[in-house]
C-alpha atoms as a PDB file:
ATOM      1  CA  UNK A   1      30.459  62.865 248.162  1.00  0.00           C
ATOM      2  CA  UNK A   2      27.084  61.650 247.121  1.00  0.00           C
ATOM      3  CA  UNK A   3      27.103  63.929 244.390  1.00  0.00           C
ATOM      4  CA  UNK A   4      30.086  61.771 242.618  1.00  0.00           C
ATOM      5  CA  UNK A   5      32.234  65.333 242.007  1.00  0.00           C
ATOM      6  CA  UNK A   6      34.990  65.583 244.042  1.00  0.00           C
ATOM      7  CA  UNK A   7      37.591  68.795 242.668  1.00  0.00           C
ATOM      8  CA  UNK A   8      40.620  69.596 243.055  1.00  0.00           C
ATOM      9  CA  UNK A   9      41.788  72.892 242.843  1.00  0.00           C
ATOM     10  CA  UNK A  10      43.507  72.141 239.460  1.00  0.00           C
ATOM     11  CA  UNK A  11      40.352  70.834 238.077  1.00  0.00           C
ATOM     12  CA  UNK A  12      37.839  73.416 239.692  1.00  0.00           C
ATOM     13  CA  UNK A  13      40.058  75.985 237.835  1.00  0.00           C
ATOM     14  CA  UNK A  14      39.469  73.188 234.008  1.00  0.00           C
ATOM     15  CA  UNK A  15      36.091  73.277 235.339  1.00  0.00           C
ATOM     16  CA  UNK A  16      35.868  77.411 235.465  1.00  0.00           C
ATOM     17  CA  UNK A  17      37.967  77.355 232.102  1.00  0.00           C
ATOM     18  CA  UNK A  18      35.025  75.293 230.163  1.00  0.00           C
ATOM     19  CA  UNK A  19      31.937  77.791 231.729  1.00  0.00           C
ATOM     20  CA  UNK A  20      31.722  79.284 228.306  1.00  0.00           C
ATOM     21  CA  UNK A  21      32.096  76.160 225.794  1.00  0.00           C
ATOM     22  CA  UNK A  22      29.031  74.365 228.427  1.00  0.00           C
ATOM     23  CA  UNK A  23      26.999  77.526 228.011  1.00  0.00           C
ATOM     24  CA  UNK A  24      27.210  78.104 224.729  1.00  0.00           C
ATOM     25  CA  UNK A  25      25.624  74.584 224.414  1.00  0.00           C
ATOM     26  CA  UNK A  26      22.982  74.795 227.197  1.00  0.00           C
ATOM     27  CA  UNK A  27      21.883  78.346 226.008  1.00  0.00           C
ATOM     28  CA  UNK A  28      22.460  76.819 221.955  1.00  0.00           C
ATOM     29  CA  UNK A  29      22.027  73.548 221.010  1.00  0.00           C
ATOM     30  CA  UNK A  30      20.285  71.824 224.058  1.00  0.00           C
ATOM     31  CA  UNK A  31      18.021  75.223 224.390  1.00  0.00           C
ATOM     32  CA  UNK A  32      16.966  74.309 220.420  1.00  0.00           C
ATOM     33  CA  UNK A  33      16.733  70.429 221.042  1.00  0.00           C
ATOM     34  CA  UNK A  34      14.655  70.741 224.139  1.00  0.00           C
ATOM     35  CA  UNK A  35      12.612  73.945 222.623  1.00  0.00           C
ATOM     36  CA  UNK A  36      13.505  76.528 225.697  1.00  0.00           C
ATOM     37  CA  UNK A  37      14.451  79.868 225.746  1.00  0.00           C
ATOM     38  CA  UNK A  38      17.414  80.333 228.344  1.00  0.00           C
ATOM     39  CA  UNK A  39      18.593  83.665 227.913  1.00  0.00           C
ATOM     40  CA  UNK A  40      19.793  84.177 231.743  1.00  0.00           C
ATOM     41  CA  UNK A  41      16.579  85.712 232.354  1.00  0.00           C
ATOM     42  CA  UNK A  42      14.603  84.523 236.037  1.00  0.00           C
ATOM     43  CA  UNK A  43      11.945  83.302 233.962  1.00  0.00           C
ATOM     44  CA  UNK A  44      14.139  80.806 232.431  1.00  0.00           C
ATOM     45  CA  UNK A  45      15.051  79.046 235.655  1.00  0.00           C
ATOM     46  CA  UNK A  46      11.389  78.337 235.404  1.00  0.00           C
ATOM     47  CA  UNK A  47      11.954  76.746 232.093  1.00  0.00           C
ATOM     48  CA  UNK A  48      15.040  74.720 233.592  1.00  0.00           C
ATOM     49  CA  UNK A  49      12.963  73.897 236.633  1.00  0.00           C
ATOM     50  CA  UNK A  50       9.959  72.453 234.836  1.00  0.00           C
ATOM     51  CA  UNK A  51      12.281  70.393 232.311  1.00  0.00           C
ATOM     52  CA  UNK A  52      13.949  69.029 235.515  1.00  0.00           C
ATOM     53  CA  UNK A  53      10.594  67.901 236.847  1.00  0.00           C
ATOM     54  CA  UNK A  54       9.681  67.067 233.459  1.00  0.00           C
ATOM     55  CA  UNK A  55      12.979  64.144 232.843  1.00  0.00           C
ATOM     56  CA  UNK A  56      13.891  63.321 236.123  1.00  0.00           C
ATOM     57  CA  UNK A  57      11.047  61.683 238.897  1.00  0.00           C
ATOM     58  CA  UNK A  58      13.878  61.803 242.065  1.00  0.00           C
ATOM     59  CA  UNK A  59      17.040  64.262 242.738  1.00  0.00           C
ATOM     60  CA  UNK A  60      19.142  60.643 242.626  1.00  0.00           C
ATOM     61  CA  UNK A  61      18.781  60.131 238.717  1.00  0.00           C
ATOM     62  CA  UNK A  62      19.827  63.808 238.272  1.00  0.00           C
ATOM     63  CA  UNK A  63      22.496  63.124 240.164  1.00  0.00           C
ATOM     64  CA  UNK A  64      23.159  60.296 238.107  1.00  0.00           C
ATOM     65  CA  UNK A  65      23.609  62.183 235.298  1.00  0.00           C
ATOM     66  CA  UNK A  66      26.842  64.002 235.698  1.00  0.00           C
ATOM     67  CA  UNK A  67      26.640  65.899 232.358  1.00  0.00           C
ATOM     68  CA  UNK A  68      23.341  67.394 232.513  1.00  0.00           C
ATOM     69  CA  UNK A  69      23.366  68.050 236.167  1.00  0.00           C
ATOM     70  CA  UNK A  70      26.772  69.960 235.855  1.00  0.00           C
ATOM     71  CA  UNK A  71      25.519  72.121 232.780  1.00  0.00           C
ATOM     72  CA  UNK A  72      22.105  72.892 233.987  1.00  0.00           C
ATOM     73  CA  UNK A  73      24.099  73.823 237.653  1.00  0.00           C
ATOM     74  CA  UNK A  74      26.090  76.128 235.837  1.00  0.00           C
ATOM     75  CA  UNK A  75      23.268  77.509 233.771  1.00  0.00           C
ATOM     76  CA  UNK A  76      21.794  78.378 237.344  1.00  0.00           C
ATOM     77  CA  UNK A  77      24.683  79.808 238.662  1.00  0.00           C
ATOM     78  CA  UNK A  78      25.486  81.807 235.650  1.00  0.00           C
ATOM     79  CA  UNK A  79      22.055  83.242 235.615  1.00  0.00           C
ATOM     80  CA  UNK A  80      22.744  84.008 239.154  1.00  0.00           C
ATOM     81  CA  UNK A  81      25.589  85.929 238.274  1.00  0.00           C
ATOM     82  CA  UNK A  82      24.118  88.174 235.740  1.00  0.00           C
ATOM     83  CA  UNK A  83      21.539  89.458 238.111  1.00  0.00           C
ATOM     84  CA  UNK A  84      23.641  89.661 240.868  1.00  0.00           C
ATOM     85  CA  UNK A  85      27.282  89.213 240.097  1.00  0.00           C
ATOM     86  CA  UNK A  86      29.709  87.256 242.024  1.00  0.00           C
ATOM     87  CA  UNK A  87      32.425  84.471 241.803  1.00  0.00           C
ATOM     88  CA  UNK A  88      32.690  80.680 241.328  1.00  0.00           C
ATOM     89  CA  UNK A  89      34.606  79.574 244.830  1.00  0.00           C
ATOM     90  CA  UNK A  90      34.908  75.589 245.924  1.00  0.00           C
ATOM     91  CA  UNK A  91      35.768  75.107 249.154  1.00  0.00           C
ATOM     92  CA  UNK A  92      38.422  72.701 249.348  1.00  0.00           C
ATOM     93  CA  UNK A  93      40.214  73.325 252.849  1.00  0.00           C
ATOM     94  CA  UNK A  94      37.209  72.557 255.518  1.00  0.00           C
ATOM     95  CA  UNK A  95      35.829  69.146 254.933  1.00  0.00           C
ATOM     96  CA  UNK A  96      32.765  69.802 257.431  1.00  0.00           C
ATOM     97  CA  UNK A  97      31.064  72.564 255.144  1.00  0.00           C
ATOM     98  CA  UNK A  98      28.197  71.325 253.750  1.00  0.00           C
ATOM     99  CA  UNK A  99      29.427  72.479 250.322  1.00  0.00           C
ATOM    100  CA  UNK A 100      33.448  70.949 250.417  1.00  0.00           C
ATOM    101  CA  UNK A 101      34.464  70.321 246.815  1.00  0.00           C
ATOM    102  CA  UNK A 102      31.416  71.931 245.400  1.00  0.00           C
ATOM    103  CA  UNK A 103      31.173  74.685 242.766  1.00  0.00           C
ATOM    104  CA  UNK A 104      29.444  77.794 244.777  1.00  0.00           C
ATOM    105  CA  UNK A 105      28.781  81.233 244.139  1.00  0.00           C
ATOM    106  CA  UNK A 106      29.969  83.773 245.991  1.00  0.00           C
ATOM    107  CA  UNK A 107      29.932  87.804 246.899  1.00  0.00           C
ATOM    108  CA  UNK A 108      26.329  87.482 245.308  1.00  0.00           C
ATOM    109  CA  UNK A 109      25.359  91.432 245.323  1.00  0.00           C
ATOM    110  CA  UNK A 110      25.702  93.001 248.383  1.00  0.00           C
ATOM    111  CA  UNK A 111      25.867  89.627 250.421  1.00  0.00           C
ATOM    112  CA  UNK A 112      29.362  88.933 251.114  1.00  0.00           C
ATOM    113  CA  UNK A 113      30.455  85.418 251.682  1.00  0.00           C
ATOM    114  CA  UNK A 114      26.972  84.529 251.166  1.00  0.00           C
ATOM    115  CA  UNK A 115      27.231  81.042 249.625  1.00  0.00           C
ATOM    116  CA  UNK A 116      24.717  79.447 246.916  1.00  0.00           C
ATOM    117  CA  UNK A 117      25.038  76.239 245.394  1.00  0.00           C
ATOM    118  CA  UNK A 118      23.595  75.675 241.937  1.00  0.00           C
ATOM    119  CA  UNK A 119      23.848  71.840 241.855  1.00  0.00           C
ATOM    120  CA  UNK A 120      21.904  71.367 245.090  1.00  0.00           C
ATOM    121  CA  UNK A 121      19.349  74.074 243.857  1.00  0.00           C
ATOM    122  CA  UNK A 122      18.935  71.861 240.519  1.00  0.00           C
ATOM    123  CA  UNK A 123      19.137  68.839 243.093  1.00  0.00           C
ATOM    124  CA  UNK A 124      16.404  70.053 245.784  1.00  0.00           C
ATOM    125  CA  UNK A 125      14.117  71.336 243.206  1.00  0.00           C
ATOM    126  CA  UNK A 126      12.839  67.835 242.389  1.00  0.00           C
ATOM    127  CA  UNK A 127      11.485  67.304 245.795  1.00  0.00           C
ATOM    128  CA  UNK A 128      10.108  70.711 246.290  1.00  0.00           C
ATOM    129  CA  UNK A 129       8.177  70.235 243.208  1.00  0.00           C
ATOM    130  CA  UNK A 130       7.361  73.977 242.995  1.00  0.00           C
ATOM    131  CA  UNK A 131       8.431  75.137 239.321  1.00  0.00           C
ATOM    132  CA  UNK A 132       9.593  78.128 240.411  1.00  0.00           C
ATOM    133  CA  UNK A 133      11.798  76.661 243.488  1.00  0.00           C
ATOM    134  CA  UNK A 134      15.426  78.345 242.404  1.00  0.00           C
ATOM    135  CA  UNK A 135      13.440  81.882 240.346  1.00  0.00           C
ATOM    136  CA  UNK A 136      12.120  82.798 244.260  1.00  0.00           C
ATOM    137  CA  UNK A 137      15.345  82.234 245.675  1.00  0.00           C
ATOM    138  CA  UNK A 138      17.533  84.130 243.082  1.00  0.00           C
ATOM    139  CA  UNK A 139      14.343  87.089 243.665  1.00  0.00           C
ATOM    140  CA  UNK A 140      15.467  86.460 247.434  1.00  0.00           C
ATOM    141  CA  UNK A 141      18.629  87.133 247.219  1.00  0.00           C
ATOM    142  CA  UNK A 142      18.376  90.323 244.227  1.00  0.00           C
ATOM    143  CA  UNK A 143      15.461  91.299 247.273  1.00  0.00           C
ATOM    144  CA  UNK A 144      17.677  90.690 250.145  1.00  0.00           C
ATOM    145  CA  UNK A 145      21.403  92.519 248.113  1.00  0.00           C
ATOM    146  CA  UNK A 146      18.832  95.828 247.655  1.00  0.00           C
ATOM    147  CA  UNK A 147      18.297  95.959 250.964  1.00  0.00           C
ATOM    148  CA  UNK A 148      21.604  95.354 252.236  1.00  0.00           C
ATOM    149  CA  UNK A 149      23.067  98.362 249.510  1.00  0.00           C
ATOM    150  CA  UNK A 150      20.041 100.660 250.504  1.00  0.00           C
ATOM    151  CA  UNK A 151      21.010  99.759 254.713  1.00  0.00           C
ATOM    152  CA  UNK A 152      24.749 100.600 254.289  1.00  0.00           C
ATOM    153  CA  UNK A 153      24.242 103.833 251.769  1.00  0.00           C
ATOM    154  CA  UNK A 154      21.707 105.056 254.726  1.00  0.00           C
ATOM    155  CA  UNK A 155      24.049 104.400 257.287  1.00  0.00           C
ATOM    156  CA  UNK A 156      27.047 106.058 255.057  1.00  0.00           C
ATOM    157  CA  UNK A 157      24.727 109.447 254.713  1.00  0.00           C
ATOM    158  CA  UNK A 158      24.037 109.643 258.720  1.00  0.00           C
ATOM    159  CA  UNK A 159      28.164 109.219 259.093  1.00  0.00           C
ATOM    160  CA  UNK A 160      28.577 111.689 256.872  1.00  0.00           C
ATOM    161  CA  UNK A 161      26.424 114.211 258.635  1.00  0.00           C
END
């Protein structure tokens, strides 16, 4: 893959295992070093966003940068997952998804087998050069999950009568 990270399930499951050691750095350390506030909130993918645009002129030197790019994905995803819930999943069986061997969240809210990829979020962001690129998509998908829940609980209530 372009994106030089090729899993296997073994290491996807290393990978999962380390979420909270890389977090408590992003949201720590880096956070203090690069003076932002990432507390999981959508305003801080703003703050991720615009320090992307800030270090890195073309998606290809992020990519470059394993580290960062794998943090700050997981940063994403995990602020994903607070306001929405779901799992970590890599596809590893069907080599002709556009995700295989990629970290993705799934069961985001009320979307099912919905899938969202953090790294190419961090990745497109560059070239959309909108600062608040991956904050509309996460108020999207909270939009689009409320809808869903608010659709089937409607549809429950006329069953029910």
């Amino acid at each position: 893959r372009s994106e030089g990270m090729a899993y296997t399930e073994e290491n996807f499951q290393e990978w999962i295992f380390f979420i909270g050691f890389k977090m408590d750095y992003v949201t720590g350390e880096f956070a203090e070093k690069e003076k932002l506030t990432l507390d999981y909130s959508i305003q801080s993918l703003d703050a991720v966003e615009a320090w992307l645009l800030e270090h890195y002129e073309d998606h290809h030197k992020l990519i470059e940068d394993k580290e960062i790019l794998d943090q700050l994905s997981i940063y994403v995803g995990e602020t994903f997952r607070k306001h929405l819930g779901g799992k970590w999943f890599i596809n590893l069986s069907n080599k002709k998804n556009v995700y295989y061997g990629l970290p993705v969240l799934t069961d985001l809210g009320a979307m099912g087998d919905v899938y969202k990829c953090p790294l190419t979020l961090c990745t497109a962001c560059i070239s959309r050069k909108d600062g608040q690129y991956i904050s509309k998509i996460l108020r999207h998908l909270i939009e689009l999950s409320e809808t869903i829940k608010k659709n089937r609980e409607e549809a429950e209530k006329r069953e029910r009568k």
